[in-house]
Protein backbone atom coordinates (compact mmCIF):
# COMPACT_ATOMS: atom_id res chain seq x y z
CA UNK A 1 0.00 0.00 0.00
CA UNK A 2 1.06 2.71 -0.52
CA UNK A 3 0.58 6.54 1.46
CA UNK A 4 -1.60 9.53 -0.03
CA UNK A 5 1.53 11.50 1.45
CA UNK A 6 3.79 9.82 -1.38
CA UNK A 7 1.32 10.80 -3.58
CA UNK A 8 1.18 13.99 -2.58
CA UNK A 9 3.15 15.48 -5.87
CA UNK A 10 0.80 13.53 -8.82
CA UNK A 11 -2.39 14.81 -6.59
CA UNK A 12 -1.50 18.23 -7.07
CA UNK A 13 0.19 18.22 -10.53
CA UNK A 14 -2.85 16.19 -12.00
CA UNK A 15 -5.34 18.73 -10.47
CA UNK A 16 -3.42 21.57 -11.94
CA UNK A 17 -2.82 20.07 -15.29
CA UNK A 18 -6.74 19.20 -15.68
CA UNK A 19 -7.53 22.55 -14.59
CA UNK A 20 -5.07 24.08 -17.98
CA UNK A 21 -6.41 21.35 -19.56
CA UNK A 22 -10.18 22.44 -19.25
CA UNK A 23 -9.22 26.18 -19.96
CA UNK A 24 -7.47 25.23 -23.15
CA UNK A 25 -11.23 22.82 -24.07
CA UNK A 26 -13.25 25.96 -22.80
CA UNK A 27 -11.57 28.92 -24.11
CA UNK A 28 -9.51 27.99 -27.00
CA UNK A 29 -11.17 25.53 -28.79
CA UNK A 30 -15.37 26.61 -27.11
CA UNK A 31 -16.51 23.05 -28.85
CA UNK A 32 -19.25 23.34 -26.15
CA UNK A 33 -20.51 26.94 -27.68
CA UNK A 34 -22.84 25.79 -29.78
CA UNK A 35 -24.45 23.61 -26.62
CA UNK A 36 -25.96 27.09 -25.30
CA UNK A 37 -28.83 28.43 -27.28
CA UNK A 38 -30.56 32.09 -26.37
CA UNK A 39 -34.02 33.23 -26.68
CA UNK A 40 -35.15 35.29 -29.51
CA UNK A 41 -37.48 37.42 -26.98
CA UNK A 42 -34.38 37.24 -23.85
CA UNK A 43 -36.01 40.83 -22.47
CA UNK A 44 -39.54 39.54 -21.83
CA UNK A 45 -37.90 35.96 -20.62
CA UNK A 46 -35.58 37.87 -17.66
CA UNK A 47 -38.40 39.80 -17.30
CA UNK A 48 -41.21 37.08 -16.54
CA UNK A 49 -38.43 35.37 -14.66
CA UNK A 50 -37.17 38.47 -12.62
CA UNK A 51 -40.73 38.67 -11.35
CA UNK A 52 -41.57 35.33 -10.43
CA UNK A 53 -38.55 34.63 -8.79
CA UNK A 54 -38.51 34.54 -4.75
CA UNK A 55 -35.12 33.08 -4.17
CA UNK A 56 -32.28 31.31 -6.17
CA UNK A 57 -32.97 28.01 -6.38
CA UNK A 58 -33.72 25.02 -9.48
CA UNK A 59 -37.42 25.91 -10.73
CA UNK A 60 -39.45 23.08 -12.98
CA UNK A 61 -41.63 24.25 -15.63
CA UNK A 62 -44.37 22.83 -15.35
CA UNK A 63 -44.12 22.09 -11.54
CA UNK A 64 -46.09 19.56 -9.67
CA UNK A 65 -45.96 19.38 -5.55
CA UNK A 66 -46.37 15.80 -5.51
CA UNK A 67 -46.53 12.32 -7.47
CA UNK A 68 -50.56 12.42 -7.12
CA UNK A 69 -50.49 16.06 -8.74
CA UNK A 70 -48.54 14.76 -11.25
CA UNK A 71 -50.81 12.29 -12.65
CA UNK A 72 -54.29 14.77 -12.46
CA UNK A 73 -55.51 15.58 -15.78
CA UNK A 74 -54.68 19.55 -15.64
CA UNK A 75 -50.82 18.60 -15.38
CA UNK A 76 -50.83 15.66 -17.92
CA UNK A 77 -52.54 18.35 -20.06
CA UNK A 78 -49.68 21.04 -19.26
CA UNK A 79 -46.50 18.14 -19.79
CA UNK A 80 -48.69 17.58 -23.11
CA UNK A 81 -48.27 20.57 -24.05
CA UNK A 82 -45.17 22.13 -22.85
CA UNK A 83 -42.70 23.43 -23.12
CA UNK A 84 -40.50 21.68 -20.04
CA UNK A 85 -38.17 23.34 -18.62
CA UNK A 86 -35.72 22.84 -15.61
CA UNK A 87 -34.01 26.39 -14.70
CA UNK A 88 -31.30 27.07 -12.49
CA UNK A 89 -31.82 31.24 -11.16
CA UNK A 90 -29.92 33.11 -9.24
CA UNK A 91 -29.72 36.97 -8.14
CA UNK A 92 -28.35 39.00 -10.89
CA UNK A 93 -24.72 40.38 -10.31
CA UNK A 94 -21.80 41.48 -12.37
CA UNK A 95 -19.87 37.65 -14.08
CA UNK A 96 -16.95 36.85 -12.16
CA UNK A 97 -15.11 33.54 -12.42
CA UNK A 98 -12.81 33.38 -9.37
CA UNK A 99 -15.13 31.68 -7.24
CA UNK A 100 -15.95 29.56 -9.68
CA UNK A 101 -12.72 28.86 -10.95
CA UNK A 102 -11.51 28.16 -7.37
CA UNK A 103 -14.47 25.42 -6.72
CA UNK A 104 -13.16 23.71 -9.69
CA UNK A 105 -9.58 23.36 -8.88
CA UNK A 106 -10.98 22.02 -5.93
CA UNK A 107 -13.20 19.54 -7.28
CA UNK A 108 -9.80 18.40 -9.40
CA UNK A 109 -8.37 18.21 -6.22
CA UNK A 110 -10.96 15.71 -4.82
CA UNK A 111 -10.71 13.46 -7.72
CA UNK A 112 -7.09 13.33 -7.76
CA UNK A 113 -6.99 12.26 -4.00
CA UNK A 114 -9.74 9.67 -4.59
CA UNK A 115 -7.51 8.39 -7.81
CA UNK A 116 -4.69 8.60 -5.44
CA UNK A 117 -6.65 6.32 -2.48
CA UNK A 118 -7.73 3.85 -5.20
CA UNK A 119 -4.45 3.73 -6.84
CA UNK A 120 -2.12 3.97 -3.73
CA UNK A 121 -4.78 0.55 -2.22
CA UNK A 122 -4.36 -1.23 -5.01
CA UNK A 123 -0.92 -1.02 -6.88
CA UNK A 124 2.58 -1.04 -5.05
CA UNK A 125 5.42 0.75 -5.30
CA UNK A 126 7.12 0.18 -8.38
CA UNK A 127 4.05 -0.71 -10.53
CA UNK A 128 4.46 0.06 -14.13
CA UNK A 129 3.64 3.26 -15.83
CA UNK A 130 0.69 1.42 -17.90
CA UNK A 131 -0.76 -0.54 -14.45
CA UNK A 132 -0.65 2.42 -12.91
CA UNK A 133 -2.47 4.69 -16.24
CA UNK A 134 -4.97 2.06 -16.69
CA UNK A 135 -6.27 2.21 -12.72
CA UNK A 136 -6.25 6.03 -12.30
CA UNK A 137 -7.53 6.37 -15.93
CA UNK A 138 -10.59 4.60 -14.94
CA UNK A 139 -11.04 6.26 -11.27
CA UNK A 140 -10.92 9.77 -12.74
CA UNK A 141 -12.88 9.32 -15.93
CA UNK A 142 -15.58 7.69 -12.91
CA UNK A 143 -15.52 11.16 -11.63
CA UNK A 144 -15.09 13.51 -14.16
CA UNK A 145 -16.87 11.87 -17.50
CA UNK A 146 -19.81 9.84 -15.91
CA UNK A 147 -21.51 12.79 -13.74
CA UNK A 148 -23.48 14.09 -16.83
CA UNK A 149 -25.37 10.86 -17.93
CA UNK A 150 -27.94 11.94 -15.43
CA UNK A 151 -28.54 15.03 -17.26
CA UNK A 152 -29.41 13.29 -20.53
CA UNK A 153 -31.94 10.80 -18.60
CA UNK A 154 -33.44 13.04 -16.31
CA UNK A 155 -32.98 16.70 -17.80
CA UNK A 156 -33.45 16.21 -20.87
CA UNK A 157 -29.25 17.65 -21.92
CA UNK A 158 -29.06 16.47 -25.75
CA UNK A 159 -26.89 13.29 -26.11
CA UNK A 160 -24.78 15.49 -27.91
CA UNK A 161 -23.87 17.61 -25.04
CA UNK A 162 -23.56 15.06 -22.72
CA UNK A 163 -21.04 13.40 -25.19
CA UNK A 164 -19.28 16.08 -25.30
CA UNK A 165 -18.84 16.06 -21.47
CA UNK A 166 -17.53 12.86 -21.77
CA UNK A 167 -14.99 13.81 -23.75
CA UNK A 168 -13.98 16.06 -21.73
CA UNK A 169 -14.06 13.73 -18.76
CA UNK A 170 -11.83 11.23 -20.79
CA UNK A 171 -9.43 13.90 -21.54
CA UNK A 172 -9.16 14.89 -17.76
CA UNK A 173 -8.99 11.40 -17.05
CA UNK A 174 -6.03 10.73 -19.29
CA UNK A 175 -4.31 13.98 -18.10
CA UNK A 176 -4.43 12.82 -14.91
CA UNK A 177 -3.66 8.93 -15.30
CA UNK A 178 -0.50 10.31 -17.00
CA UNK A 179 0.44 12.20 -14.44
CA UNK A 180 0.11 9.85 -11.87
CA UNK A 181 1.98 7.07 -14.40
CA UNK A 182 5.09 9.27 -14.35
CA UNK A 183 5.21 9.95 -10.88
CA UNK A 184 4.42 6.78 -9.11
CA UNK A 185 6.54 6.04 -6.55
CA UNK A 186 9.49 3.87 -8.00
């Protein structure tokens, strides 16, 4: 077995070389642009929003209270005839990304150490660079490549989006198994 303290150099390298890695994908090459779409009528849709809003929070459109609402004829009628919509809201305020930013490299973080306690349980010191790629490789694409699935099945996020998020998941997942590859304790 080996310590998270001897992995201490890989868990922090990875995270920072994911988090390059993910500005390069998000401002260089944008391929998830096109996954955003805007309304033609955006005043009137802040608007209506602005005023129905009563805290930040996820809002359903349409919205039932309970299973047994669900299923009455009114709210079969309004599914029926949508639109659906699941909307995140928050308080306006000027775009910032440091806080942001900063709860990503920490989410890196996270995966990293859980790569490292899967890894450093289950390979020794010494273990060969491709051992060692193929076990981390599969811990961090677990965390950073399979979290959008749900969104497809349950939100309604085209396949091609969540696809995309994959990809990006197996690229952070590669970027980090490679890091930890080179740096495993010898």
């Amino acid at each position: 077995m080996i310590s998270l303290a001897q992995l201490w150099l890989p868990i922090l390298l990875s995270a920072a070389f994911v988090f390059v890695a993910s500005s390069i994908i998000h401002m260089v090459f944008q391929w998830h642009k096109s996954d955003y779409k805007g309304f033609a009528n955006e005043d009137e849709v802040r608007a209506a929003l602005g005023k129905s809003m009563s805290a930040k929070g996820i809002y359903l459109v349409p919205y039932c209270t309970d299973m047994k609402q669900m299923s009455s004829p009114e709210m079969q009628a309004k599914f029926k005839e949508g639109p659906l919509a699941k909307i995140l809201l928050r308080p306006g305020s000027v775009p910032t990304m440091g806080k942001q930013l900063g709860q990503w490299f920490v989410f890196c973080l996270v995966v990293s150490l859980f790569c490292a306690c899967i890894g450093g349980h289950s390979l020794a010191v010494g273990t060969p660079y491709m051992n060692v790629f193929c076990v981390v490789a599969m811990a961090a694409f677990m965390g950073y490549g399979f979290y959008t699935i749900p969104h497809g099945i349950w939100w309604a996020q085209p396949w091609g989006a969540v696809l995309k998020d994959m990809l990006d998941g197996l690229i952070y997942a590669l970027v980090t198994a490679g890091t930890f590859g080179w740096l495993w304790p010898r």
